[in-house]
Protein backbone atom coordinates (compact mmCIF):
# COMPACT_ATOMS: atom_id res chain seq x y z
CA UNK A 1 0.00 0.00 0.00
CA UNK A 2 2.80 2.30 0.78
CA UNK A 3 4.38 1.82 -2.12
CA UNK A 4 1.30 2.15 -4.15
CA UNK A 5 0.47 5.89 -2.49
CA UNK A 6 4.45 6.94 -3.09
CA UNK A 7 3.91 6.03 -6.92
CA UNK A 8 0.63 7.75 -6.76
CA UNK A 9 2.16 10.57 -5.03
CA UNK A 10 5.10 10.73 -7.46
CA UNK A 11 3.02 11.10 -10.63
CA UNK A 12 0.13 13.11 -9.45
CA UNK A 13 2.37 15.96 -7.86
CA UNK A 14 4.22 17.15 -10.71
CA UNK A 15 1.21 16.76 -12.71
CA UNK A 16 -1.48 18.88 -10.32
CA UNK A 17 1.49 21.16 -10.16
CA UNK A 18 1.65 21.36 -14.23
CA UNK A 19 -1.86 21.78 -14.45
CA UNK A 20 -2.10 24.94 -11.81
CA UNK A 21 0.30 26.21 -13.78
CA UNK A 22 -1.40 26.03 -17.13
CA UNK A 23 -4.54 26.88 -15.47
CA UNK A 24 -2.90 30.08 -14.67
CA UNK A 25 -2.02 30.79 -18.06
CA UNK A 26 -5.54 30.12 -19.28
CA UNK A 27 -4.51 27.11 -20.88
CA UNK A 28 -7.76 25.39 -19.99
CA UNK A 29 -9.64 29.14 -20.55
CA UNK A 30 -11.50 27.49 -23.35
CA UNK A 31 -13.10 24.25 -21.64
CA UNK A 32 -14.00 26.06 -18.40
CA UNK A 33 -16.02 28.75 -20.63
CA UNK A 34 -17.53 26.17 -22.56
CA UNK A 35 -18.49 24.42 -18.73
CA UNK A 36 -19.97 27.56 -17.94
CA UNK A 37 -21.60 28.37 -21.06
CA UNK A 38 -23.60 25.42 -20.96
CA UNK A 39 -24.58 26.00 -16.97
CA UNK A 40 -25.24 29.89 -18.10
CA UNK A 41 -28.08 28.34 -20.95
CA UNK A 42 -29.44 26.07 -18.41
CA UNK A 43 -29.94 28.91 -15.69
CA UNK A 44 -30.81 31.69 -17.96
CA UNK A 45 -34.71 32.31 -15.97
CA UNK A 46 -32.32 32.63 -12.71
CA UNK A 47 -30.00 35.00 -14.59
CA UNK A 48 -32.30 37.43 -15.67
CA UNK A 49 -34.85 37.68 -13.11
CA UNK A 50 -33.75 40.60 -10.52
CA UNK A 51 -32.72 40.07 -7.57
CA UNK A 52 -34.83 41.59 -4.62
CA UNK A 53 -31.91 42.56 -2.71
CA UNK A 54 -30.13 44.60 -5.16
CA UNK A 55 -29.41 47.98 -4.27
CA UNK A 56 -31.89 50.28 -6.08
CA UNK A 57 -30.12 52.88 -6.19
CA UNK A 58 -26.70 52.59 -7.75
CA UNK A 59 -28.09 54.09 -11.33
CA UNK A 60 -29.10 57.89 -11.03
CA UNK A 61 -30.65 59.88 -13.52
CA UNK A 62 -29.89 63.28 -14.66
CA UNK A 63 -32.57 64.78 -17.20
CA UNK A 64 -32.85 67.96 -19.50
CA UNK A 65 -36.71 67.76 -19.72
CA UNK A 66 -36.88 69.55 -23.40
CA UNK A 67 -40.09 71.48 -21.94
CA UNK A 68 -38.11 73.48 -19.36
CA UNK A 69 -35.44 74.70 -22.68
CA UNK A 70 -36.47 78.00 -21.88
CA UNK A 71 -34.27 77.78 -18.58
CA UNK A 72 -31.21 76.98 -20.57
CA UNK A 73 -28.71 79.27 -21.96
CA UNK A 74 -29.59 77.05 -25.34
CA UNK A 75 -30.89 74.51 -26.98
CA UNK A 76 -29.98 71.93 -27.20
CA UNK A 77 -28.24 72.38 -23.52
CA UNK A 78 -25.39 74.76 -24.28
CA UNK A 79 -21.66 73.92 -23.07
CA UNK A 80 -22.05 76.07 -19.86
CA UNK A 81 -25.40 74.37 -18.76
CA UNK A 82 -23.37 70.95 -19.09
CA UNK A 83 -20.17 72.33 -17.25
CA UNK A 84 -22.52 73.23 -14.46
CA UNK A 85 -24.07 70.01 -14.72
CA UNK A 86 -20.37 68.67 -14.26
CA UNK A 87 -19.48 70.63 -11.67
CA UNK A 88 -22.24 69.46 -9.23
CA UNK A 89 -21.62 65.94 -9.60
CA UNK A 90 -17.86 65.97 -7.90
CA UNK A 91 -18.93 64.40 -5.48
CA UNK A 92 -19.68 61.25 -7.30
CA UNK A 93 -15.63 59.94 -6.89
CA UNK A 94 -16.42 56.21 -7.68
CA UNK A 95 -19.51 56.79 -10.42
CA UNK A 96 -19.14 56.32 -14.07
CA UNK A 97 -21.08 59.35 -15.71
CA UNK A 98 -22.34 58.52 -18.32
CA UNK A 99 -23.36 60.96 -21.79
CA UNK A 100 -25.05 58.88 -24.41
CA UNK A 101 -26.23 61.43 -26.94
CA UNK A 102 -22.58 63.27 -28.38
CA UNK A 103 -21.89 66.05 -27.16
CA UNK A 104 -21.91 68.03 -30.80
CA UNK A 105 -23.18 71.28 -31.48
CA UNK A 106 -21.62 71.56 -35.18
CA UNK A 107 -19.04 73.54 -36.49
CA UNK A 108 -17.94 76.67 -35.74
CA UNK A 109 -17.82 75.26 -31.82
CA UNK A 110 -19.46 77.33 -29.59
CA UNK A 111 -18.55 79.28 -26.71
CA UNK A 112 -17.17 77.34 -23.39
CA UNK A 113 -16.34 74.59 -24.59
CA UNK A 114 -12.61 74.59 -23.31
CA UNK A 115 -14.52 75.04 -19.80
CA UNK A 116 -16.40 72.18 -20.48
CA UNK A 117 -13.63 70.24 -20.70
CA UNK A 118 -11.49 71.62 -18.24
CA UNK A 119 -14.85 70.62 -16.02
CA UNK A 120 -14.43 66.99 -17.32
CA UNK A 121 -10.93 66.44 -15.95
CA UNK A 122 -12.35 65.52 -12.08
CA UNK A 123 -14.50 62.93 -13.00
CA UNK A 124 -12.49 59.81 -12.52
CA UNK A 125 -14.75 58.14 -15.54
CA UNK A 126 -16.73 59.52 -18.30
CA UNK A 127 -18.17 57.86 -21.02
CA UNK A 128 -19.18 59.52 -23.96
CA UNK A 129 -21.85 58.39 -26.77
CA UNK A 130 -21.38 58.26 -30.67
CA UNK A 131 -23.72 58.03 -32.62
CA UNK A 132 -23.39 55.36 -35.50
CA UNK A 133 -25.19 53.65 -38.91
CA UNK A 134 -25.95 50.25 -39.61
CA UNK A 135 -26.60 48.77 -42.67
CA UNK A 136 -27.89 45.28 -43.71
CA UNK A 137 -25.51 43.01 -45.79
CA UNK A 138 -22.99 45.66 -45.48
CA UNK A 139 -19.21 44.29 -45.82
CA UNK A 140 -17.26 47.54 -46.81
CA UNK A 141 -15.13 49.63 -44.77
CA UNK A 142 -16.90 51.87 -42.56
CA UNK A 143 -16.89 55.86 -42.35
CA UNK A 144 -15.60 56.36 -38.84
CA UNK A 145 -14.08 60.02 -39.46
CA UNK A 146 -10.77 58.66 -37.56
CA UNK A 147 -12.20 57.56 -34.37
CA UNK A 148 -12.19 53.54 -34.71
CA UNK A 149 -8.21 54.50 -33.62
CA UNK A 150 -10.10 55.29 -30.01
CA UNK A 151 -12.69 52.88 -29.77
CA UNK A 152 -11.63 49.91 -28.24
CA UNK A 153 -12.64 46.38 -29.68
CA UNK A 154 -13.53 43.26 -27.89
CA UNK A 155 -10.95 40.66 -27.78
CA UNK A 156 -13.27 37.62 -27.09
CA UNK A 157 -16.24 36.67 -29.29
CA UNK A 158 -17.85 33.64 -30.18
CA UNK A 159 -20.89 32.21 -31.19
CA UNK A 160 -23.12 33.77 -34.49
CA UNK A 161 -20.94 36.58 -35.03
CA UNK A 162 -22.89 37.41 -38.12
CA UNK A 163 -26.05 38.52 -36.53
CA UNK A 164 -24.41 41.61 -35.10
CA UNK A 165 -25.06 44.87 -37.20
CA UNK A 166 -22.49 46.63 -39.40
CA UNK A 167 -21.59 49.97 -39.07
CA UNK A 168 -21.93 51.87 -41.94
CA UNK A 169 -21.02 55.14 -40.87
CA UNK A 170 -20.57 57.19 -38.04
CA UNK A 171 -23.33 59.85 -37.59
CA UNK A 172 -21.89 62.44 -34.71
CA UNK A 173 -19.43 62.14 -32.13
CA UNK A 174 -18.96 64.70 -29.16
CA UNK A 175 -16.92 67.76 -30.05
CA UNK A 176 -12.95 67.31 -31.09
CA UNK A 177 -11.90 68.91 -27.66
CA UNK A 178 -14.12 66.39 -25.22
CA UNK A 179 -13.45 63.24 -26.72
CA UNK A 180 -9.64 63.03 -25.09
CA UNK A 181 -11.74 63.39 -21.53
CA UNK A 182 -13.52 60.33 -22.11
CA UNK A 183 -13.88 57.00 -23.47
CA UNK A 184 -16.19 56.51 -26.27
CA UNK A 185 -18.98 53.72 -26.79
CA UNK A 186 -21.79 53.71 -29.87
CA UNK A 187 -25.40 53.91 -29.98
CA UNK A 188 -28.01 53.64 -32.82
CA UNK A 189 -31.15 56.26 -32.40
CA UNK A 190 -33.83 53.67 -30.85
CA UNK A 191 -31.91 50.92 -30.09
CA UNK A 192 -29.29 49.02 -27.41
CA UNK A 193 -26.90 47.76 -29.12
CA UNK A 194 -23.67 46.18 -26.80
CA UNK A 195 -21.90 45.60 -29.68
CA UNK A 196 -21.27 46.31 -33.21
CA UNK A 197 -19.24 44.88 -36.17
CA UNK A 198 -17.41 46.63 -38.05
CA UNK A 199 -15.44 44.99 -40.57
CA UNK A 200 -14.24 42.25 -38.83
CA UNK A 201 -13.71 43.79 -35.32
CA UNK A 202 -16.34 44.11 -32.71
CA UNK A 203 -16.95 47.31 -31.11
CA UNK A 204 -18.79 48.22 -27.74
CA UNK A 205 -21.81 50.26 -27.39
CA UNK A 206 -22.77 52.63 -24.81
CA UNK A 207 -23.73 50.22 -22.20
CA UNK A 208 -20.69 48.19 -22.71
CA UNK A 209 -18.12 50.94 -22.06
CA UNK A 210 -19.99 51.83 -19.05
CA UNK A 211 -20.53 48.18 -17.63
CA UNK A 212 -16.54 47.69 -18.44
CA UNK A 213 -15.72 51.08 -16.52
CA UNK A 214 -18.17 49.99 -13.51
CA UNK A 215 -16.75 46.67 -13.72
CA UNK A 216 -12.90 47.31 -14.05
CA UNK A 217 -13.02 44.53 -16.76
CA UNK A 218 -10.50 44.84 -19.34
CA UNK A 219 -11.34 43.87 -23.17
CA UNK A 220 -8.77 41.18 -23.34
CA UNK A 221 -11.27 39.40 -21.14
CA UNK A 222 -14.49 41.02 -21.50
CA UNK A 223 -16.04 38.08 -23.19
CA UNK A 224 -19.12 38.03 -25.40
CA UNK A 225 -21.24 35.58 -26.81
CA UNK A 226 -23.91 35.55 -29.51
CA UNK A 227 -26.50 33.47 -31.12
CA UNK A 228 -28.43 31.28 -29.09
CA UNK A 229 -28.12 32.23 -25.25
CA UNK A 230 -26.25 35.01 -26.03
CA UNK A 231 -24.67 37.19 -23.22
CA UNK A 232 -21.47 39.29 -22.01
CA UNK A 233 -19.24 38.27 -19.05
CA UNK A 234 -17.50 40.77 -17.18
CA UNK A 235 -15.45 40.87 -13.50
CA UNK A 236 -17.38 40.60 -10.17
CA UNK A 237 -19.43 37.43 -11.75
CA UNK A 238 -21.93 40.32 -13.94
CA UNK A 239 -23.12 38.70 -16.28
CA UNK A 240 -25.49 40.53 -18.95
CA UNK A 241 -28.12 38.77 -21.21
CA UNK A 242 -28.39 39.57 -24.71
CA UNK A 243 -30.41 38.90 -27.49
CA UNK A 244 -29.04 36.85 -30.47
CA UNK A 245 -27.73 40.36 -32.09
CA UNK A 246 -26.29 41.63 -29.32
CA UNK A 247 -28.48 44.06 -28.17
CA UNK A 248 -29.79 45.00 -24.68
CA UNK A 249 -33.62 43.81 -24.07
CA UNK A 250 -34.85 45.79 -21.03
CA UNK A 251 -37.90 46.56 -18.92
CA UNK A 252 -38.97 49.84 -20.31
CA UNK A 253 -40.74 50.40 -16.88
CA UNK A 254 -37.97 50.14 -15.01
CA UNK A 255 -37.75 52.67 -12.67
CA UNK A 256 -34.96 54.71 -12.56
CA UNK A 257 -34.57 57.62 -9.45
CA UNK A 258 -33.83 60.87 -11.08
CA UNK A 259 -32.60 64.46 -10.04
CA UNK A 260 -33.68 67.33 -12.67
CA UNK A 261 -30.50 69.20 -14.34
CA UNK A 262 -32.09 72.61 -13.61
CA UNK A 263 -31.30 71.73 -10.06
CA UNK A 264 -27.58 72.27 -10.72
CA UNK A 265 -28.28 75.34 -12.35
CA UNK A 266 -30.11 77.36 -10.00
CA UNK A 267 -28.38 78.95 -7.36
CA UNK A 268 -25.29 76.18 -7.12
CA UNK A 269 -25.34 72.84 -5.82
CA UNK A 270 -25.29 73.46 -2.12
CA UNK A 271 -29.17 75.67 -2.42
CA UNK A 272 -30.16 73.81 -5.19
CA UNK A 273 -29.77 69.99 -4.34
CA UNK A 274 -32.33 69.26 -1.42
CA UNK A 275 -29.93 66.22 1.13
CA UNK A 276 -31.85 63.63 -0.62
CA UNK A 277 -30.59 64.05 -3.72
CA UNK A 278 -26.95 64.99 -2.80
CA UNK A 279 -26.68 61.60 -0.59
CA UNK A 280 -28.20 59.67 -4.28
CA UNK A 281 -25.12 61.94 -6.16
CA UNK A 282 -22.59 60.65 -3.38
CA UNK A 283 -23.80 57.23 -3.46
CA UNK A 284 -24.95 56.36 -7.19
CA UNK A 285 -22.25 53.92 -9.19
CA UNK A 286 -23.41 55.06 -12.52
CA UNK A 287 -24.86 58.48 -13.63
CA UNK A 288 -26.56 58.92 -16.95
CA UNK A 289 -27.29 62.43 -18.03
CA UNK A 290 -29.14 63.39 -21.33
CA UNK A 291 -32.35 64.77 -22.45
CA UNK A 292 -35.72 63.49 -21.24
CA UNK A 293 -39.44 64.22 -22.89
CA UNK A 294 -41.95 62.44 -20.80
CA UNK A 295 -44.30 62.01 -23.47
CA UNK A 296 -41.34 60.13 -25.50
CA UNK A 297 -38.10 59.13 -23.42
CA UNK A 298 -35.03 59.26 -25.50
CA UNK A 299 -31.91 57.48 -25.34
CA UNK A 300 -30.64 58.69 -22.28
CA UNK A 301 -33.32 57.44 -19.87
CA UNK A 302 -33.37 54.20 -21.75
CA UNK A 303 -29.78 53.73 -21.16
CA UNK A 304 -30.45 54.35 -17.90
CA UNK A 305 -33.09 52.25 -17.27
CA UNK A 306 -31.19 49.27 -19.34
CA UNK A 307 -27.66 49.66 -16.84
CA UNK A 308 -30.14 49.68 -13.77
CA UNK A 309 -32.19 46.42 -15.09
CA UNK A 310 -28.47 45.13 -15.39
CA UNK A 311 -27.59 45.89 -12.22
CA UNK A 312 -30.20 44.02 -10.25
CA UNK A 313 -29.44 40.80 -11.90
CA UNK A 314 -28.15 38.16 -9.85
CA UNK A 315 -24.11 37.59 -9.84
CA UNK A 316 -22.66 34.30 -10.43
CA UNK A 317 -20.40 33.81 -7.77
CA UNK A 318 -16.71 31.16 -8.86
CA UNK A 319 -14.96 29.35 -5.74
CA UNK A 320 -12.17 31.84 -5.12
CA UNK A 321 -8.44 30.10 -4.66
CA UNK A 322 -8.60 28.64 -1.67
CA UNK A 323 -11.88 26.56 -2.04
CA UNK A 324 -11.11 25.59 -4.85
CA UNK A 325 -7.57 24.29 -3.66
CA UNK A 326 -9.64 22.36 -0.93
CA UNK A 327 -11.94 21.09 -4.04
CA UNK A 328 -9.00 20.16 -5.83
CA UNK A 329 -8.13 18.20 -2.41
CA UNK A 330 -11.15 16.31 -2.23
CA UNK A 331 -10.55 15.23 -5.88
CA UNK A 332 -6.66 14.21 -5.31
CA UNK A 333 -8.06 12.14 -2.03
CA UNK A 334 -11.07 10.48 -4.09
CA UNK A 335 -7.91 9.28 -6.37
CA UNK A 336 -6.03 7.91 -3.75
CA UNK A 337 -9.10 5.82 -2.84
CA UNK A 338 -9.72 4.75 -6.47
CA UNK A 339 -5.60 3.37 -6.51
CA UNK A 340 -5.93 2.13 -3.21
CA UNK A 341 -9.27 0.41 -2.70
CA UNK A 342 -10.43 -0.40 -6.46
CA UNK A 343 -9.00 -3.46 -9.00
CA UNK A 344 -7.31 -2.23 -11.73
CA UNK A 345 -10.20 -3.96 -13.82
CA UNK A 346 -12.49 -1.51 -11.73
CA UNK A 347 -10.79 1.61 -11.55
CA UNK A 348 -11.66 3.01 -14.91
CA UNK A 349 -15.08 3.05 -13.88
CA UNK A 350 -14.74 4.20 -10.71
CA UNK A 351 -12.69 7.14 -11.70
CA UNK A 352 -15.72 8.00 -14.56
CA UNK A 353 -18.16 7.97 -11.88
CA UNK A 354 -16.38 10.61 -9.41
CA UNK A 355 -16.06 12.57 -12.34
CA UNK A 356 -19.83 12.31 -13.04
CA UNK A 357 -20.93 13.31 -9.39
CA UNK A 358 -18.44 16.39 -9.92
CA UNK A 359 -20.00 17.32 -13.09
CA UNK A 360 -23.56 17.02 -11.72
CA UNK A 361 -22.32 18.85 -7.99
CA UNK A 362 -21.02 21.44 -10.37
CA UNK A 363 -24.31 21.45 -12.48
CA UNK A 364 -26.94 21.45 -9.18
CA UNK A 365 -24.60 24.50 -7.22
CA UNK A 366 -24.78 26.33 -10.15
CA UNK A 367 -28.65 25.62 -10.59
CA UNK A 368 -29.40 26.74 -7.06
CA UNK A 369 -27.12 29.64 -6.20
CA UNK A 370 -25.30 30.28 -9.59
CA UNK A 371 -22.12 29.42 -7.54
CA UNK A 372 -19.58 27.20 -10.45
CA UNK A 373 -15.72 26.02 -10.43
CA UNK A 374 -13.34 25.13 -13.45
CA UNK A 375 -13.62 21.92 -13.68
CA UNK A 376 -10.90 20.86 -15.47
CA UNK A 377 -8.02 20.47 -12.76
CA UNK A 378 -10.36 17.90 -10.47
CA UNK A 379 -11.44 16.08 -13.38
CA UNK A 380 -8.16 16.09 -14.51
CA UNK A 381 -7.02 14.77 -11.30
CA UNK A 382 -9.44 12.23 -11.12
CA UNK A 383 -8.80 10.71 -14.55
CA UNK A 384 -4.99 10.65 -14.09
CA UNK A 385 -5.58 9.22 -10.74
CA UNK A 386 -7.80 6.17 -12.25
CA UNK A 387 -5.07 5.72 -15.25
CA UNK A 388 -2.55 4.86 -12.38
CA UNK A 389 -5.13 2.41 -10.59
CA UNK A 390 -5.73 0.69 -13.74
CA UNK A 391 -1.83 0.04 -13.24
CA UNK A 392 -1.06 -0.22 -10.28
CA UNK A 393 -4.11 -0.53 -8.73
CA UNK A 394 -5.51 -4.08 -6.55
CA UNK A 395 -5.34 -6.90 -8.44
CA UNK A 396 -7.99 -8.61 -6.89
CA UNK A 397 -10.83 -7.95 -4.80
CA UNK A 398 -10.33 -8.60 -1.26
């Protein structure tokens, strides 16, 4: 027996330490998505139904109602309306501000619009909207006026790539002297898109840059997925349903709390802003500003509503380091067993069934509290561990 654990001990060592180290790497990246792909389809109710205890406020609202343009030194809202807008939301350190219609008023530029962007420079995240055109069956090169150089692209994409729309064109973009202030995402005028193709690069919408900003996820693993159960996964377990295009579906009466932007411009933020609303400013995670008509809601409050929907959607939670080190464990000991306490005739089997009860554990956690593990360093464990039974295991039944 001793002998038959220092064998065991001798081959599976090197090996679990091999496979860690590949794991690392994201050798494996590929079969662990796949795992969780196919947990993701199975769970999808789960994963888009809100959760009750999601904080309700973490998405604020600031709206330019278009009936109070009167009150505005412009309109559309002029650059010093929006640097006063700016100005009051300091406070907001951690928040992603969000502008979804560009920031354009046409050429000449007007007045204040250095201040505007000297009033950007605080805000530790701004994204800013562009506004693009899709065409069906379109393959050319797109008119991007120099900015696909800015716009990031995603890295990871799978699935029916196809059924994304094709840029055609971009419509407007914020002013030249903003867009270095911010990080630009696209949007198409009554729609959600996450992504868009253009050529043969992906690139994110509105609610993607934001949900990447809120996130901290990087597009080297900001990973999408279209077609059938399609979906984006970011950091912190987020993961957003799509439909097979890669748009965002959303509740349009999803409700949203909201602060009105003449607030900021009426006798500064500290007479304006009743303690309410500065403790929402202070506390919010995302802040979407654009113009609002009650009668129609434009982009801007749809965006809003779409990143709050988001938000309240359950997290899917992976076994951090440690547990799964001690899962990892449980699998190395359920090998010894196998070389110790199985025939070699038997231990074939026996390893295929421990790797069955993992797969289905893995399946059930996930079903019940969206909690999953890679699965490929236990079931790689367990299969190497059966290969050495089957050789060196008991030759006979006792």
């Amino acid at each position: 027996m001793l002998l038959r654990i220092l064998i065991w001990l001798i081959a599976l060592a090197p090996l679990a330490w091999w496979l860690d180290r590949e794991q690392s790497a994201g050798r494996f990246q590929k079969v662990d998505e796949l795992f969780l792909d196919f947990l993701v389809a199975n769970s999808r109710e789960k994963l888009t139904t809100p959760d009750p205890a999601a904080t309700k406020d973490e998405v604020l609202f600031i709206r330019i109602d278009p009936a109070e343009r009167d009150e505005y030194a412009g309109w559309p809202a002029q650059p010093l309306d929006w640097q006063m807008i700016l100005k009051g939301l300091r406070e907001a350190e951690n928040a992603v501000i969000v502008i979804p219609e560009p920031l354009s008023w046409g050429k000449p530029s007007p007045e204040f619009i250095p201040t505007l962007a000297e009033s950007m420079v605080p805000l530790s995240s701004l994204v800013l909207g562009v506004e693009a055109q899709v065409a069906e069956n379109f393959d050319g090169p797109a008119f991007t006026g120099g900015l696909d150089d800015v716009i990031p692209r995603f890295v990871k994409a799978s699935g029916d790539l196809h059924l994304v729309p094709a840029i055609s064109a971009f419509i407007t973009a914020p002013d030249e002297q903003l867009r270095r202030h911010g990080e630009l995402g696209l949007l198409i005028d009554k729609r959600l898109p996450y992504v868009l193709r253009e050529g043969d690069t992906f690139m994110p919408g509105v609610l993607a840059q934001v949900l990447a900003r809120h996130t901290r996820t990087p597009y080297a693993t900001h990973r999408l997925l279209l077609g059938p159960g399609a979906g984006a996964y970011l950091q912190n377990g987020l993961f957003v349903p799509l439909q097979n295009n890669g748009e965002v579906a959303f509740d349009p009466k999803t409700e949203v709390p909201s602060i009105n932007a003449l607030d900021f411009l009426s006798g500064g933020l500290a007479d304006a802003l009743t303690e309410e609303n500065k403790a929402r400013i202070k506390a919010a995670k995302i802040i979407v500003i654009g113009s609002d008509e009650k009668t129609q809601p434009a982009a801007a409050r749809a965006h809003a509503q779409a990143l709050a929907s988001i938000l309240a959607l359950p997290r899917i939670r992976v076994l951090d380091r440690m547990e799964q080190i001690v899962l990892w464990s449980i699998a190395a000991l359920a090998g010894l067993w196998i070389v110790l306490r199985t025939t070699r005739q038997k231990a074939p089997s026996r390893g295929f069934l421990f790797i069955f009860v993992t797969i289905v554990a893995g399946f059930l956690a996930f079903q019940t509290t969206l909690l999953w593990f890679p699965p490929t360093m236990p079931i790689a464990l367990l299969s190497a561990s059966s290969i050495i039974g089957s050789l060196i295991g008991r030759r006979h039944a006792s």
